[in-house]
Protein backbone atom coordinates (compact mmCIF):
# COMPACT_ATOMS: atom_id res chain seq x y z
CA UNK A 1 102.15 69.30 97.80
CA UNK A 2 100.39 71.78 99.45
CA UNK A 3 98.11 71.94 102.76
CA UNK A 4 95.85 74.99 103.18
CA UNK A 5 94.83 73.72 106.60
CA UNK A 6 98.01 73.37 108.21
CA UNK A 7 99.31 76.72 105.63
CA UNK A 8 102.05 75.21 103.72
CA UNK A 9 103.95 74.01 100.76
CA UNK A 10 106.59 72.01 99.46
CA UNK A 11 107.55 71.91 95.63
CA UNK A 12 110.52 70.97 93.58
CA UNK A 13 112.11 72.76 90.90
CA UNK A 14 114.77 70.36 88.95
CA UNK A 15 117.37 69.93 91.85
CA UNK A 16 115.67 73.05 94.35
CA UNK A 17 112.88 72.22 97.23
CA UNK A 18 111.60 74.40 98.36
CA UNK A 19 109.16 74.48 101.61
CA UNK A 20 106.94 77.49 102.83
CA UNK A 21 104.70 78.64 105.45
CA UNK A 22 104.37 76.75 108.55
CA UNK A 23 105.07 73.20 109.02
CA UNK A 24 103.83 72.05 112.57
CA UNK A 25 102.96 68.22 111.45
CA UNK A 26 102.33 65.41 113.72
CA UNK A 27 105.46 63.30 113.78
CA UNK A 28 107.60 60.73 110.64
CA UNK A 29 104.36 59.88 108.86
CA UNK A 30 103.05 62.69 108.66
CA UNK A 31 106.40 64.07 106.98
CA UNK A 32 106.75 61.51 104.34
CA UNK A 33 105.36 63.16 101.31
CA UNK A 34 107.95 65.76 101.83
CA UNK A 35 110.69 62.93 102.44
CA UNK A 36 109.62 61.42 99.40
CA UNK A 37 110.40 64.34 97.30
CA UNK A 38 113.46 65.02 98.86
CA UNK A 39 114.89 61.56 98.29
CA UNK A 40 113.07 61.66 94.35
CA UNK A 41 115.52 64.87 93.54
CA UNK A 42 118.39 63.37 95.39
CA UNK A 43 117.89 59.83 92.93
CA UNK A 44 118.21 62.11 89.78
CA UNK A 45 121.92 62.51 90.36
CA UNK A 46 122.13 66.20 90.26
CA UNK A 47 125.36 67.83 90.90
CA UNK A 48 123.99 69.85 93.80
CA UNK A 49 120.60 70.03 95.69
CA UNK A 50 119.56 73.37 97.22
CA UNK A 51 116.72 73.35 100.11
CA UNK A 52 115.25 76.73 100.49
CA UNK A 53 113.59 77.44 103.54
CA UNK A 54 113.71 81.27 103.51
CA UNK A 55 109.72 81.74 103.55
CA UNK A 56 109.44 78.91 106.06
CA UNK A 57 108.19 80.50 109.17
CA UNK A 58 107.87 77.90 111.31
CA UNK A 59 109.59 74.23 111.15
CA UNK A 60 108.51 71.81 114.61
CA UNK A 61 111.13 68.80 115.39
CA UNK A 62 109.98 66.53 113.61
CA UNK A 63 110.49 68.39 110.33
CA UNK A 64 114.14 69.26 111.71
CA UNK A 65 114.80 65.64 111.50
CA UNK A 66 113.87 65.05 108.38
CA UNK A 67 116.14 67.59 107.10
CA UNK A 68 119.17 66.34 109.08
CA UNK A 69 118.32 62.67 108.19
CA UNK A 70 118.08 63.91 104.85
CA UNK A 71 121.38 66.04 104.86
CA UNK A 72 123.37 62.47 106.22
CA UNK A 73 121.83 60.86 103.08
CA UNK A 74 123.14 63.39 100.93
CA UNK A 75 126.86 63.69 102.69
CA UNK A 76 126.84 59.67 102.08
CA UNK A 77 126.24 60.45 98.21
CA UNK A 78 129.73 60.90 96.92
CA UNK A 79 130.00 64.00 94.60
CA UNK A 80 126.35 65.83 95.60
CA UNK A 81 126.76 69.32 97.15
CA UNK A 82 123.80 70.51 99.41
CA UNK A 83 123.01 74.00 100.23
CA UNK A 84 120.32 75.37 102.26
CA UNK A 85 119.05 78.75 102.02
CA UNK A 86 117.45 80.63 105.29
CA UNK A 87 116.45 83.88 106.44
CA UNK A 88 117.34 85.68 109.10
CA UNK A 89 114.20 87.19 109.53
CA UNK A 90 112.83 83.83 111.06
CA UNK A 91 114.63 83.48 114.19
CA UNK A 92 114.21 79.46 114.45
CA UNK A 93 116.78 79.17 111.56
CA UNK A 94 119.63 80.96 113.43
CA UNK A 95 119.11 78.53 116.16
CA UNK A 96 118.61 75.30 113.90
CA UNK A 97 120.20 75.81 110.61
CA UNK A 98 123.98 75.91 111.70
CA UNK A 99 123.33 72.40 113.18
CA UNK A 100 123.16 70.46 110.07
CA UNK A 101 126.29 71.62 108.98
CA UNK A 102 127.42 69.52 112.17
CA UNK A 103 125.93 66.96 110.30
CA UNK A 104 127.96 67.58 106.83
CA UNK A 105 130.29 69.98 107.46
CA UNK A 106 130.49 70.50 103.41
CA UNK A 107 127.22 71.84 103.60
CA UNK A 108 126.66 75.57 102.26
CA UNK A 109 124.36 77.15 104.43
CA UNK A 110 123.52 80.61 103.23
CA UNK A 111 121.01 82.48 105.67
CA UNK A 112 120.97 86.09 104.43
């Protein structure tokens, strides 16, 4: 799905999402497409889902709690191993990122 207005996209890969650009949507609703795919990879049964945010420059709250409600679905699917990938670079993923493994504390986070 892609939005040139708001300047960003979300696609799956088999069992990666990835999300780019910048994400400054308007609340739940407005995230559900994007909630929708995230829950679609997690029904396949895959072994491991990986969210990649690392050309994500900007994620508001809203979109921070879909990933975290997202991340306590996946930590109550038994035998599914999450990672999500960040960048240092973007200096909202310090600060938010290390929060979801609060969340599921199995959760690789990798932000190189």
């Amino acid at each position: 799905m892609e939005n040139k207005e708001t300047e960003y996209k979300v696609w799956a890969e088999g069992n990666v999402v990835f999300f780019e650009g910048t994400m400054r949507l308007s609340g739940t609703d407005a995230y559900a497409p994007m909630n929708e795919l995230l829950v679609n990879t997690l029904a396949a049964n895959p072994g491991a889902i990986v969210i990649d945010l690392t050309n994500l420059e900007f994620l508001n709250s809203s979109g921070i709690n879909l990933l975290a409600k997202f991340v306590i679905s996946v930590r109550k699917e038994a035998g599914v191993a999450i990672k999500v990938k960040g960048s240092q670079r973007i200096p909202w993923q310090g600060k938010s990122l290390p929060n979801l493994k609060k969340l599921h504390p199995a959760l690789d986070l990798d932000i190189a």
